[in-house]
C-alpha atoms as a PDB file:
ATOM      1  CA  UNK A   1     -43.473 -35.345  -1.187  1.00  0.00           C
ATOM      2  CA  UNK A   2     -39.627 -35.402  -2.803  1.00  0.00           C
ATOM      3  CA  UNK A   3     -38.032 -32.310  -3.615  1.00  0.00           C
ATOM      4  CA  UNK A   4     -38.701 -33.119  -7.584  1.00  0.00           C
ATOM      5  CA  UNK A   5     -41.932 -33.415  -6.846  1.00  0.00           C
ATOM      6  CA  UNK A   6     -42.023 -30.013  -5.515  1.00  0.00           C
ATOM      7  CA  UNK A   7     -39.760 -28.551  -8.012  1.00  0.00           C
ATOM      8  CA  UNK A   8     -42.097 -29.874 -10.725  1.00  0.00           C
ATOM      9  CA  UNK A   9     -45.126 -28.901  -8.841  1.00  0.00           C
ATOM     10  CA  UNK A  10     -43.717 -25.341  -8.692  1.00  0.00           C
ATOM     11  CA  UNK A  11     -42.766 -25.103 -12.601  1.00  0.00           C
ATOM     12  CA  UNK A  12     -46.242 -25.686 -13.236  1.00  0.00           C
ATOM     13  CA  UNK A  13     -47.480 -23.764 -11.505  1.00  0.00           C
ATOM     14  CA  UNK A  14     -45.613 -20.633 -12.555  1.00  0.00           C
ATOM     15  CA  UNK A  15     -46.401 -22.082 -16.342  1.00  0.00           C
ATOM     16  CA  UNK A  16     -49.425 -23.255 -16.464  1.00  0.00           C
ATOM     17  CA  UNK A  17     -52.771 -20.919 -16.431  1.00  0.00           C
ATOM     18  CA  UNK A  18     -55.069 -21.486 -13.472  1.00  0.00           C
ATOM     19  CA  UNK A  19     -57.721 -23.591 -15.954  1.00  0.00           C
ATOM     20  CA  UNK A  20     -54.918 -26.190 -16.919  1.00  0.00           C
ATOM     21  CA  UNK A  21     -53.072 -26.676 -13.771  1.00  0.00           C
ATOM     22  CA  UNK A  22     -55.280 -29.171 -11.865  1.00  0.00           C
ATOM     23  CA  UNK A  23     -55.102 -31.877 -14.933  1.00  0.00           C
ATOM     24  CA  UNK A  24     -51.350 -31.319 -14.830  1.00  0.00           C
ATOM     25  CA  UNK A  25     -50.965 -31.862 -10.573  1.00  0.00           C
ATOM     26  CA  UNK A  26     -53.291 -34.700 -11.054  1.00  0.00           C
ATOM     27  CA  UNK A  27     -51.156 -36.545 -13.348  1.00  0.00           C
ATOM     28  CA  UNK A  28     -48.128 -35.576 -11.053  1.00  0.00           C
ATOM     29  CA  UNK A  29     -49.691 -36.958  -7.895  1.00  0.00           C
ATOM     30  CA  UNK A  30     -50.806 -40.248 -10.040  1.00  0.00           C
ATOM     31  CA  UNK A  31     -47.369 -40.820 -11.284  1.00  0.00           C
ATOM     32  CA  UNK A  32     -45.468 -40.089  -7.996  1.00  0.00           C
ATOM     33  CA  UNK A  33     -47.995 -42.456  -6.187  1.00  0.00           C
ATOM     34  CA  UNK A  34     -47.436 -44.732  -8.427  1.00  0.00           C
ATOM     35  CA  UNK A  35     -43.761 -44.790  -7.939  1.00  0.00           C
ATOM     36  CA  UNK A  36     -44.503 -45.144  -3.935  1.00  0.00           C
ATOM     37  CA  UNK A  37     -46.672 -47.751  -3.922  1.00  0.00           C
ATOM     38  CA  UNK A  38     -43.964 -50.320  -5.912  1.00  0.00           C
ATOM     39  CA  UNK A  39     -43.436 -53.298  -4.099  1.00  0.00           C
ATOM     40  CA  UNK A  40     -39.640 -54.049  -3.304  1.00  0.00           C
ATOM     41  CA  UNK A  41     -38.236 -57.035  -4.730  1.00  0.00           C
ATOM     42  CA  UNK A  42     -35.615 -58.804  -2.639  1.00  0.00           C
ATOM     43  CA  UNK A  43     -33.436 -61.659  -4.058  1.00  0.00           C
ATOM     44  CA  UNK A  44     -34.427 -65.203  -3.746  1.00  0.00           C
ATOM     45  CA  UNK A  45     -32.121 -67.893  -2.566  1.00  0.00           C
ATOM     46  CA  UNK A  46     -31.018 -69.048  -6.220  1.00  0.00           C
ATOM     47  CA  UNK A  47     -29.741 -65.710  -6.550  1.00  0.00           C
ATOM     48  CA  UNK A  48     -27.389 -65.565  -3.580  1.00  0.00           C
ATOM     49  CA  UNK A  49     -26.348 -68.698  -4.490  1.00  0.00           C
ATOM     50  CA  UNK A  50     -25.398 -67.220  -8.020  1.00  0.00           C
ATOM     51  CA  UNK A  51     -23.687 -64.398  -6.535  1.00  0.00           C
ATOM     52  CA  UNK A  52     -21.655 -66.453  -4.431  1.00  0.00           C
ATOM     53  CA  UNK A  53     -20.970 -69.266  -6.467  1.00  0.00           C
ATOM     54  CA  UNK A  54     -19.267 -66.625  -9.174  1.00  0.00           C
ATOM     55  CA  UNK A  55     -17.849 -64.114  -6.585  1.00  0.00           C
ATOM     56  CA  UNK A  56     -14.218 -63.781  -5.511  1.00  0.00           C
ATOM     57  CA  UNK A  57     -14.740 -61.440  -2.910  1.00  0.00           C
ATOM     58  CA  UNK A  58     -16.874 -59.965  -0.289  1.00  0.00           C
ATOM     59  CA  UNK A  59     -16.522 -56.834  -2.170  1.00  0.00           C
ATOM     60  CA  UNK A  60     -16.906 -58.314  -5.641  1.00  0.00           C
ATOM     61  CA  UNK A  61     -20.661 -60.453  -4.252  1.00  0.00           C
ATOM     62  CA  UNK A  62     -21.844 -56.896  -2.579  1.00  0.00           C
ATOM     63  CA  UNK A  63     -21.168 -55.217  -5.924  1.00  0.00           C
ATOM     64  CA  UNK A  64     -23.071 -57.926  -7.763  1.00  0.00           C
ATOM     65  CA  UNK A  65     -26.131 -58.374  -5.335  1.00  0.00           C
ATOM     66  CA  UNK A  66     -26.572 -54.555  -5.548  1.00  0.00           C
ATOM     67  CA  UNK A  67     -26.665 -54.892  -9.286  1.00  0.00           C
ATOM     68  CA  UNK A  68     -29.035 -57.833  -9.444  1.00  0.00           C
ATOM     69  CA  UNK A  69     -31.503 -55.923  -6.696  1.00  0.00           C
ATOM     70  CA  UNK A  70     -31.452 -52.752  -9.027  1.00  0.00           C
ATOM     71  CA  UNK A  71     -32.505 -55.139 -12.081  1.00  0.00           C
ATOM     72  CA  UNK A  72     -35.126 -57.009  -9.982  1.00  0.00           C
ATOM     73  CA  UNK A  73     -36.683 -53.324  -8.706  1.00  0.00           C
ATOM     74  CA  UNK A  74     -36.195 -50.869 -11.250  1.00  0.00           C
ATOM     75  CA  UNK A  75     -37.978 -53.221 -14.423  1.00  0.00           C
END
């Protein structure tokens, strides 16, 4: 796992008593599977087209695909 996960992982179990740690790491381990198992969202043609239809530069149509792929992936 990530180092949060970890990190977390550890806080609970220095603050948690030994009956209500389990039901704690089991909500952990669903959430951070949860997060893993997403399915990546990639941008469809339309979208380039967008991007370079309103772009003015290479740097400018990076900055604005990276923008629409963190909309499309982190909703």
């Amino acid at each position: 796992m990530t180092t949060a996960y970890n990190r977390i992982d550890r806080f609970l179990r220095k603050n948690l008593n030994d009956d209500d740690y389990p039901a704690y790491k089991e909500e952990l381990d669903a959430l951070c599977q949860a997060k893993l198992q997403r399915t990546w969202v990639d941008l469809t043609p339309q979208d380039y087209a967008e991007i370079f239809r309103t772009a003015r530069s290479v740097d400018y149509a990076a900055r604005l695909a990276a923008t629409k792929l963190k909309e499309k992936n982190n909703a």
